[in-house]
Protein backbone atom coordinates (compact mmCIF):
# COMPACT_ATOMS: atom_id res chain seq x y z
CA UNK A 1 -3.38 9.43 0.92
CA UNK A 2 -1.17 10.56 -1.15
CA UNK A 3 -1.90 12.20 -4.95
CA UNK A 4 -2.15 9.29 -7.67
CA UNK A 5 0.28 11.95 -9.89
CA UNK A 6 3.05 11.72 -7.23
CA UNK A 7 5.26 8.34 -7.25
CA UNK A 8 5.84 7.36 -3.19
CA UNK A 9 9.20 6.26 -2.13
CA UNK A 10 8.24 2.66 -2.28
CA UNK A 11 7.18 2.39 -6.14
CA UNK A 12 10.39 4.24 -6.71
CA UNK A 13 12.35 1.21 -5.50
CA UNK A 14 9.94 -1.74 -7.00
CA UNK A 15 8.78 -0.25 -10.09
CA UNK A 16 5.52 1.52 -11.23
CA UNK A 17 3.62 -1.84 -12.06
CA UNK A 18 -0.30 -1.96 -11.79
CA UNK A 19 -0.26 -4.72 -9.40
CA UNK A 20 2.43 -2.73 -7.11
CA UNK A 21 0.35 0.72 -7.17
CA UNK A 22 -2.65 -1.48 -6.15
CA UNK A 23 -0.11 -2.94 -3.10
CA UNK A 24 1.14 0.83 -2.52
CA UNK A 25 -2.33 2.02 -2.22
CA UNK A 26 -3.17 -0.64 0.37
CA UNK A 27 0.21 0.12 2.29
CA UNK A 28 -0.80 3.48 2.57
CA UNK A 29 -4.55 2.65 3.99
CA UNK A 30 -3.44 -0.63 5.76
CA UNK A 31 -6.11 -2.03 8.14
CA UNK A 32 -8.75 -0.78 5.57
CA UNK A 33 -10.64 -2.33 3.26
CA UNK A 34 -11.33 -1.15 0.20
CA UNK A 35 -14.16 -1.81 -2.70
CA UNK A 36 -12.81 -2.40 -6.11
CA UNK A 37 -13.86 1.20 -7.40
CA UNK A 38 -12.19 2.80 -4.37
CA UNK A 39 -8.65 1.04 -4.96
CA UNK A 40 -9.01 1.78 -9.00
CA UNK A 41 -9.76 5.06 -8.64
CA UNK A 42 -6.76 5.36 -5.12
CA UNK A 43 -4.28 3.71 -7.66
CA UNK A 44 -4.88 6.02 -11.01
CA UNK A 45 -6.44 3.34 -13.04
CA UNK A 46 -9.27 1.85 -14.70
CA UNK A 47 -11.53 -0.63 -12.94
CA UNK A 48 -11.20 -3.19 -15.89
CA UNK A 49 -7.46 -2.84 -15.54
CA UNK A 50 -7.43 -3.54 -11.89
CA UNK A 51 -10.21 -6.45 -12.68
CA UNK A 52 -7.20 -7.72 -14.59
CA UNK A 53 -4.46 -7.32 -11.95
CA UNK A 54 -6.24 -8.39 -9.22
CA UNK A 55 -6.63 -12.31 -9.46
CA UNK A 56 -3.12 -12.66 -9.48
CA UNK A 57 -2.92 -10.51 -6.16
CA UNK A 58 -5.50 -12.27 -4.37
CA UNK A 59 -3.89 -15.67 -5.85
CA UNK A 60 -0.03 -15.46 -4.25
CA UNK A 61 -2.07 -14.02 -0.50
CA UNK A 62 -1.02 -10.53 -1.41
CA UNK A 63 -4.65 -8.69 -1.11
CA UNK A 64 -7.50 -10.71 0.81
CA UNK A 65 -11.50 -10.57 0.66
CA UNK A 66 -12.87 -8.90 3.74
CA UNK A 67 -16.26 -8.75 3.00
CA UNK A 68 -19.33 -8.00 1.47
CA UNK A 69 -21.81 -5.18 1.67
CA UNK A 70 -24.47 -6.28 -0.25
CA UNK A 71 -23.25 -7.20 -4.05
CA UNK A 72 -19.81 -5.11 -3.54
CA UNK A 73 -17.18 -7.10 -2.06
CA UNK A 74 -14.23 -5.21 -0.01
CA UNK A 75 -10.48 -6.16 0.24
CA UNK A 76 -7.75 -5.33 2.34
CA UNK A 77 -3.49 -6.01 2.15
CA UNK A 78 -3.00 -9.25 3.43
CA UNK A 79 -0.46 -8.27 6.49
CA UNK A 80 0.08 -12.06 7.18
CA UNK A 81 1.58 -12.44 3.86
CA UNK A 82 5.52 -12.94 3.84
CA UNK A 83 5.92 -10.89 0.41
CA UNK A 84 4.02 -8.07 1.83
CA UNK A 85 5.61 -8.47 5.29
CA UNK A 86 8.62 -7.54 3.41
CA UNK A 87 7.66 -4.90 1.60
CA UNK A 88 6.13 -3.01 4.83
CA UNK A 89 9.65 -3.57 6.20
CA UNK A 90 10.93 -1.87 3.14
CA UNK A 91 8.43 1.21 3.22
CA UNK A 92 9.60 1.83 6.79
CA UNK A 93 13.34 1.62 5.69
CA UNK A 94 12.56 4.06 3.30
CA UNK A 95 10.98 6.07 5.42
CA UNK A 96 13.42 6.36 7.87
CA UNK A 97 15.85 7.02 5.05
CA UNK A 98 13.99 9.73 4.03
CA UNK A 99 13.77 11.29 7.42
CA UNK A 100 17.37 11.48 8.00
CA UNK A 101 18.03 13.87 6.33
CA UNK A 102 15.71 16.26 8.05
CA UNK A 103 17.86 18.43 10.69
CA UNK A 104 17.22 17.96 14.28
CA UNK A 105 14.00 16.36 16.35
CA UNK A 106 11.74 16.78 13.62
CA UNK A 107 13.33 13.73 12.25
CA UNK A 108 13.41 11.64 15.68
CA UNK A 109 9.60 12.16 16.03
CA UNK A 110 9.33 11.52 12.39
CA UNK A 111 10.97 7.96 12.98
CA UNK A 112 8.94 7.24 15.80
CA UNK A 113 5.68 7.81 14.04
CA UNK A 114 6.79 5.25 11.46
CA UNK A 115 7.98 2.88 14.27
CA UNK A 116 4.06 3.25 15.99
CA UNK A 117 2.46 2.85 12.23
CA UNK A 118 4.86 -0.16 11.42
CA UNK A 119 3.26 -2.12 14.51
């Protein structure tokens, strides 16, 4: 994952909100699922100020409960979601933005590992 002190391409373009560093962090480990600790502490924050951002994720679909291990439930990004359908489509644009303007095949296989993770 990437270093909570360094801004990804993505929060560049929608803003450096709580609830879209929560979002970013779960792009960036989709098909995990994450305790509350583990996405405060992934997204730079405090756990009562992702205790406050969170309803309103899991209320528009955006994050989903997985499930529980004992008292600590886990959640994931909620890939069926259209909002964060979009937004995957947008972290792959800007991806392959970003990758163009490496010279030669490095940029090629680049793009093709995005096109692999994007499915």
């Amino acid at each position: 994952m990437m270093p909570v002190t360094e801004k990804s391409m993505l929060l560049e373009v929608i803003g450096d909100s709580i609830e879209n560093r929560v979002v970013d962090f779960l792009i960036g480990g989709k098909g995990l699922d994450y305790s509350k600790k583990d996405m405060a502490d992934g997204c730079g924050i405090s756990r009562p100020t992702l205790y406050k951002a969170l309803p309103s994720l899991l209320k528009h679909g955006v994050v989903k409960s997985t499930r529980n291990i004992g008292r600590i439930k886990l959640f994931t990004l909620n890939t069926e979601n259209e909002k964060v359908k979009a937004l995957l489509k947008l972290e792959t644009f800007l991806l392959n933005q970003s990758f163009e303007s490496i010279p030669g095949k490095h940029s090629q296989v680049l793009r093709q590992h995005v096109a692999v993770a994007a499915v």
